[in-house]
Each structure stands twice: as C-alpha cells, then as structure tokens.
C-alpha atoms as a PDB file:
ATOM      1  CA  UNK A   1      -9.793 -29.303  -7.480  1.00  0.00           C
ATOM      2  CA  UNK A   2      -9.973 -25.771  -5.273  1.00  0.00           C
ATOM      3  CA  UNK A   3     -12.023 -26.424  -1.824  1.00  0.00           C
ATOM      4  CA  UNK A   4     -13.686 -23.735  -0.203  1.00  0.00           C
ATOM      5  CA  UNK A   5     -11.581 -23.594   3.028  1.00  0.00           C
ATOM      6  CA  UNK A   6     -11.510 -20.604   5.778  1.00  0.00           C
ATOM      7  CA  UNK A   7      -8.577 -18.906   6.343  1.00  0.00           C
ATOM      8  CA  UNK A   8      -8.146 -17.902   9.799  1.00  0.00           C
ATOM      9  CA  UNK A   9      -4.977 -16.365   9.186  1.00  0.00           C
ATOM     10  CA  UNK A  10      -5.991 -13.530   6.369  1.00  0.00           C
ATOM     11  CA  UNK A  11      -9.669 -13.139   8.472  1.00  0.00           C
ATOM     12  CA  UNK A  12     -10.863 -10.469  10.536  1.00  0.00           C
ATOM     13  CA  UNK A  13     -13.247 -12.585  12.632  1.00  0.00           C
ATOM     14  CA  UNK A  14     -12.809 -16.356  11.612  1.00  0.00           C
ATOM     15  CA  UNK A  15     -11.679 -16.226   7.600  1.00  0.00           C
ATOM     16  CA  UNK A  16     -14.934 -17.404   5.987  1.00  0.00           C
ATOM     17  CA  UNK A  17     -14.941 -14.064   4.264  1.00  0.00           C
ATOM     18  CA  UNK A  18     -11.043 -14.509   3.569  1.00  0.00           C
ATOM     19  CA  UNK A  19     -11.792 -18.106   2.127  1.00  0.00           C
ATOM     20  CA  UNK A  20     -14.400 -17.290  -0.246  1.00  0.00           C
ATOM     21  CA  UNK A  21     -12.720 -14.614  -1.578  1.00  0.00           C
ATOM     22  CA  UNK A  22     -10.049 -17.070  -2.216  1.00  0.00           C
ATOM     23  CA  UNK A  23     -12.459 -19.506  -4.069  1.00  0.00           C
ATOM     24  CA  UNK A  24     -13.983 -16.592  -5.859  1.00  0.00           C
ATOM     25  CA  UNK A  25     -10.416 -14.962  -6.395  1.00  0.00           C
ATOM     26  CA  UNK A  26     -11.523 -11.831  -5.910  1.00  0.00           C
ATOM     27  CA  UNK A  27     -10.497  -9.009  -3.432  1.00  0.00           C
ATOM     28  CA  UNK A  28     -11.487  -9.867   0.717  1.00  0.00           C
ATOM     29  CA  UNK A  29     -12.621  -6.675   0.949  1.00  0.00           C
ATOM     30  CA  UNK A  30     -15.463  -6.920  -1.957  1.00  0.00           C
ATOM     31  CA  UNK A  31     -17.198  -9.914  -0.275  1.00  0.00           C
ATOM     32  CA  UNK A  32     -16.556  -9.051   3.345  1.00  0.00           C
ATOM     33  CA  UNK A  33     -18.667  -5.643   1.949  1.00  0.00           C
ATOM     34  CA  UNK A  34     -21.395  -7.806  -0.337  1.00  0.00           C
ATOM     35  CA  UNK A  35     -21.948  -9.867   3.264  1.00  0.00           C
ATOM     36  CA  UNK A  36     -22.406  -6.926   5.175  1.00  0.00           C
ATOM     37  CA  UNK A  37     -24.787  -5.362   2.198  1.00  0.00           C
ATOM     38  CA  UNK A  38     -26.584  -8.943   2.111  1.00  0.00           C
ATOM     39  CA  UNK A  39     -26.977  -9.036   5.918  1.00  0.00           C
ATOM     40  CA  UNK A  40     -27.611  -5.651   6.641  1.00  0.00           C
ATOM     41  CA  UNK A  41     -30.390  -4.355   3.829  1.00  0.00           C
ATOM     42  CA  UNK A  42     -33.194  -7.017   3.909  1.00  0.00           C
ATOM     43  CA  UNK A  43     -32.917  -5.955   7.673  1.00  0.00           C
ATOM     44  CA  UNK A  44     -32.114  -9.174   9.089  1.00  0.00           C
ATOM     45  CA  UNK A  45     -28.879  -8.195  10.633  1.00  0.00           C
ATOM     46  CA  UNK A  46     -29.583 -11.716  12.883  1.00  0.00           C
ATOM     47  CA  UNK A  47     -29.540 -13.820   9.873  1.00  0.00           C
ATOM     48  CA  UNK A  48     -26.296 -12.325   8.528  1.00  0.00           C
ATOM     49  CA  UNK A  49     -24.675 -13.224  12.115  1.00  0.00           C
ATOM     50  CA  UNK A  50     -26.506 -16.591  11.785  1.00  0.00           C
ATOM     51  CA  UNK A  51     -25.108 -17.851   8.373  1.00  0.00           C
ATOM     52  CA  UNK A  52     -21.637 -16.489   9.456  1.00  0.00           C
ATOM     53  CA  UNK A  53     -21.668 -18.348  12.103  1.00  0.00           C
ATOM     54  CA  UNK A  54     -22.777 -21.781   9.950  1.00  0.00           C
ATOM     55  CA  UNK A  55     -19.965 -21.060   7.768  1.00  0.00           C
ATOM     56  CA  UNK A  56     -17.947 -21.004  10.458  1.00  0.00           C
ATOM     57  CA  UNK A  57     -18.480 -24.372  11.568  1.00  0.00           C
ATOM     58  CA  UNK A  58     -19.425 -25.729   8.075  1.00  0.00           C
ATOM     59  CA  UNK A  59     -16.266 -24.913   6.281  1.00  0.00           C
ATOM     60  CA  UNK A  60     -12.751 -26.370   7.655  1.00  0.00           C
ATOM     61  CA  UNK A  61      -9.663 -23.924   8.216  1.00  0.00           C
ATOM     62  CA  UNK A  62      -6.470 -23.836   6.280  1.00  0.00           C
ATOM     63  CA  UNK A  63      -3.258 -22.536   7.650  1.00  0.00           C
ATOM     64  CA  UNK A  64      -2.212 -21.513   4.108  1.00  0.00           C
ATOM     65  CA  UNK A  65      -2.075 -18.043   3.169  1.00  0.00           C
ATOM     66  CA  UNK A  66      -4.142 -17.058  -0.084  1.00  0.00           C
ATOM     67  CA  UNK A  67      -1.447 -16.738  -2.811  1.00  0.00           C
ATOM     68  CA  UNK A  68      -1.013 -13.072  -3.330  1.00  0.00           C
ATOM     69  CA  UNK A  69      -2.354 -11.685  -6.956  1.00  0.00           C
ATOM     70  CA  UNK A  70      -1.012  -8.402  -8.571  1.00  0.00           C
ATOM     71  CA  UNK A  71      -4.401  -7.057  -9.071  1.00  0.00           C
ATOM     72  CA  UNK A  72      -5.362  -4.245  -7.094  1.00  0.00           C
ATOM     73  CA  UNK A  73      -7.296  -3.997  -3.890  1.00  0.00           C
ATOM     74  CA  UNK A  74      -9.638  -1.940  -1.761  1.00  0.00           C
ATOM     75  CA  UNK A  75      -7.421  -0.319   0.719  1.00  0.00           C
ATOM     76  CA  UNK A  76      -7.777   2.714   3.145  1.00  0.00           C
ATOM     77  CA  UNK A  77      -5.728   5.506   1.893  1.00  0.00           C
ATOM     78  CA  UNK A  78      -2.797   6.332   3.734  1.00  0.00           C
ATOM     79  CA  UNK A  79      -1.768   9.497   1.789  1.00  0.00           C
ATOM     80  CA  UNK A  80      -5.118  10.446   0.874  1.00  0.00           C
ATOM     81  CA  UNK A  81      -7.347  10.559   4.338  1.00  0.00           C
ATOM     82  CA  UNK A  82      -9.483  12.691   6.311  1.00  0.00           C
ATOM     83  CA  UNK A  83     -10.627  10.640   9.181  1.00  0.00           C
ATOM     84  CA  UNK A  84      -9.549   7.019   8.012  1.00  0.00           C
ATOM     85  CA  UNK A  85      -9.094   7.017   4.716  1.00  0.00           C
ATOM     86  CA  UNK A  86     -12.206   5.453   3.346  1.00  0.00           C
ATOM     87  CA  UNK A  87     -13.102   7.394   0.940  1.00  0.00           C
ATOM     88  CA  UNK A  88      -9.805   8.182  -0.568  1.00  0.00           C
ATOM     89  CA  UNK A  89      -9.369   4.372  -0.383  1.00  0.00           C
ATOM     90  CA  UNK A  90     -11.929   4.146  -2.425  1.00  0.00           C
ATOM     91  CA  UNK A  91     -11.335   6.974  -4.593  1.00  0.00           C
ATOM     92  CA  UNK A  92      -7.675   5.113  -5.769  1.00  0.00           C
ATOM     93  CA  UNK A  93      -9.807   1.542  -6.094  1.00  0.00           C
ATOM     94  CA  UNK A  94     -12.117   3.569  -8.404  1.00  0.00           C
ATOM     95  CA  UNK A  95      -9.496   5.749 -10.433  1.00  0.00           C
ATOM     96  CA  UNK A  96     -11.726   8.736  -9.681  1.00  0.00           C
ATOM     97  CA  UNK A  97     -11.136  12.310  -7.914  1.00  0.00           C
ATOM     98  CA  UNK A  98     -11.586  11.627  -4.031  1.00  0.00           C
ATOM     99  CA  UNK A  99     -13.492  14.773  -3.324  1.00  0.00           C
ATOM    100  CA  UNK A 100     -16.289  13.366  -5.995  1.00  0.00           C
ATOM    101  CA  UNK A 101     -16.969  10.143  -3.560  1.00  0.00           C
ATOM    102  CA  UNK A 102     -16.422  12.277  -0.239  1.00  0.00           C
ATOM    103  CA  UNK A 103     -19.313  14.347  -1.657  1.00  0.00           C
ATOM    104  CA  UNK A 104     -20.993  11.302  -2.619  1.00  0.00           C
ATOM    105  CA  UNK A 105     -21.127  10.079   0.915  1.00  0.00           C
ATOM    106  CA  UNK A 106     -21.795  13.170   2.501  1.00  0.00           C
ATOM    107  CA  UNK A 107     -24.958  13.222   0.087  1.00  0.00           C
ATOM    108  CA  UNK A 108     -25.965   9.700   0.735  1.00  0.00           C
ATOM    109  CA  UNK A 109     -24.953  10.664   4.883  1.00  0.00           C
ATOM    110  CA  UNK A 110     -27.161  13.785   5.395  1.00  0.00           C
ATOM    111  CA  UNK A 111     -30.166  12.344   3.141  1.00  0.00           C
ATOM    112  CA  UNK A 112     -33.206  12.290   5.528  1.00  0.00           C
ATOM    113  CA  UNK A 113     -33.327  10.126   7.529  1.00  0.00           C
ATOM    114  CA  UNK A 114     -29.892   8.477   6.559  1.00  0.00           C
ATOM    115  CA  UNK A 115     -27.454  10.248   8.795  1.00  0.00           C
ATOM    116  CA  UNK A 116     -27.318   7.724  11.018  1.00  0.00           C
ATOM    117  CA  UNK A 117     -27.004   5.023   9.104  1.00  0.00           C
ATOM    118  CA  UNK A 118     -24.239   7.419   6.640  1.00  0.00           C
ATOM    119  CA  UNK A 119     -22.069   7.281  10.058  1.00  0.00           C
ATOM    120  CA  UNK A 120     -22.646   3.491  10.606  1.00  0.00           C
ATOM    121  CA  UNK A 121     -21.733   2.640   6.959  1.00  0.00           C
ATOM    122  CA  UNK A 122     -18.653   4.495   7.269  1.00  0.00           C
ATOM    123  CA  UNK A 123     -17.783   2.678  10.521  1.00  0.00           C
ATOM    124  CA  UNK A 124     -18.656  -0.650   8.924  1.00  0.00           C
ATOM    125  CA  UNK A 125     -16.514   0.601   5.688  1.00  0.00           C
ATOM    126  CA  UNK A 126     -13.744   1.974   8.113  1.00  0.00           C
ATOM    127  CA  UNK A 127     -13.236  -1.834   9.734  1.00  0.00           C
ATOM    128  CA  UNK A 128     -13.869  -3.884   6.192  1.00  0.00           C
ATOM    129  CA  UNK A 129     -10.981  -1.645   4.521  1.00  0.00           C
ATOM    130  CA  UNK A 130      -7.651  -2.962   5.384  1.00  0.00           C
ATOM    131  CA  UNK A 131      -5.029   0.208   5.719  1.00  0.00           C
ATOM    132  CA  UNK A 132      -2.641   0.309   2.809  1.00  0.00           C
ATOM    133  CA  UNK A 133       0.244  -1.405   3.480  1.00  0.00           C
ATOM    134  CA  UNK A 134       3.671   1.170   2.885  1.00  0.00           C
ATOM    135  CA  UNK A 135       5.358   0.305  -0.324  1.00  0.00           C
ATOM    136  CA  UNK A 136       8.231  -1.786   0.293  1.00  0.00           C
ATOM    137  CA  UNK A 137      12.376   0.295   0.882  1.00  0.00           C
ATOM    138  CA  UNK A 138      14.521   0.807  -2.375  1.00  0.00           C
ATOM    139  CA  UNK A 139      17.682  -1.280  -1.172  1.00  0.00           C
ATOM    140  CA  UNK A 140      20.356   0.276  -3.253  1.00  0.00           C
ATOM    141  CA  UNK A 141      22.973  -2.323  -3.768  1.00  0.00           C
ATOM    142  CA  UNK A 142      26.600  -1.866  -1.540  1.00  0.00           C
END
C-alpha cells in the first residue's frame, strides 16, 4: 500500500508538496503550482499558509528519495532564458515556440490592472520551477 509521506529531502520548504506529488506520481512542480493557484485565487493567501502548515505536521517524513520517472518535467530553461528561464521552461514542457508564451505572459502581465500581479506570478513561477539540471558527460571508454 503507498502512504502519503513528506519528503523533506526533494522539498523546497518541508516536502508536503514533494510527497503528494509522489502519491499522485505526477511532476513536483504541477502541484507545488495547483497549491499556489488554490491558495492564492480565492484570495485567502492565509488559508493556503494554514493548510500547509497542517500538512506539515499531519503527514510524517520519509528520508527516501521519490524514485525518479522518465517522464518529463517542468524545468527552467537553461539554454532558452531571458531573465530565469520561465517561460522557455515552459515553452519545452509545452512543445510550443517560446516567444508564443513570452507574449502570452506579457499579455496576461500588462492587462489592467494585472501588472503587478504578472510580476508576482513570475516570481512565484521563477521559485516553483526547478533549473534544468545539465545533461549528464559522454565518458568515452579508455
């Protein structure tokens, strides 16, 4: 039977997002996104800290690493940046041209009234995305 454990080890804060991603087996970077989405547009900001902080306590660590998967995931873009990579990031998650969501979220950034909160979401996006990791060195054999 899988239990829903945190893993303090693959977490940016305390690995509840890391464990039920886990559960879920889906990417970290999806629900640490959905909780900040949930948390963050019925405008109760407080109740997202709130039930992140019960999970916390509710649900027990686990020094095991999640078992890696060879599906993709929701990186920042290390080849394809212009501040930090977000949108490129998401451009390669996507399979679409990176100057088509760039001009998405320069749209969605300079919509009245949503400049602000454009410049937050990218701040938000630019600490949820993990950076790419490199690909791993071609030994050639001796």
């Amino acid at each position: 039977m899988k239990r829903l454990m945190r893993i303090p080890a693959e977490g940016r804060i305390a690995g509840v997002c890391a464990g039920l991603a886990h559960y879920l087996d889906t990417d970290v970077t999806l629900v640490r996104a959905a909780w900040l989405v949930l948390s963050i547009v019925p405008g109760a900001v407080i109740g997202g800290l709130l039930a992140y902080a019960g999970a916390w306590l509710v649900m027990p660590p686990t020094a095991i690493l999640a078992t890696t998967t060879s599906r993709r995931h929701l990186t920042r873009s290390r080849l394809d940046r212009r501040v930090a990579g977000v949108c490129g990031g998401i451009a390669e998650y996507a399979r679409v041209d990176p100057t088509v969501v760039r001009v998405a979220a320069v749209v969605l950034a300079v919509y009245p009234g949503a400049i602000v909160g454009g410049l937050l979401a990218y701040a938000a996006a630019w600490f949820i995305l993990p950076a790419e990791r490199p690909a791993a060195p071609i030994v050639a054999p001796a």
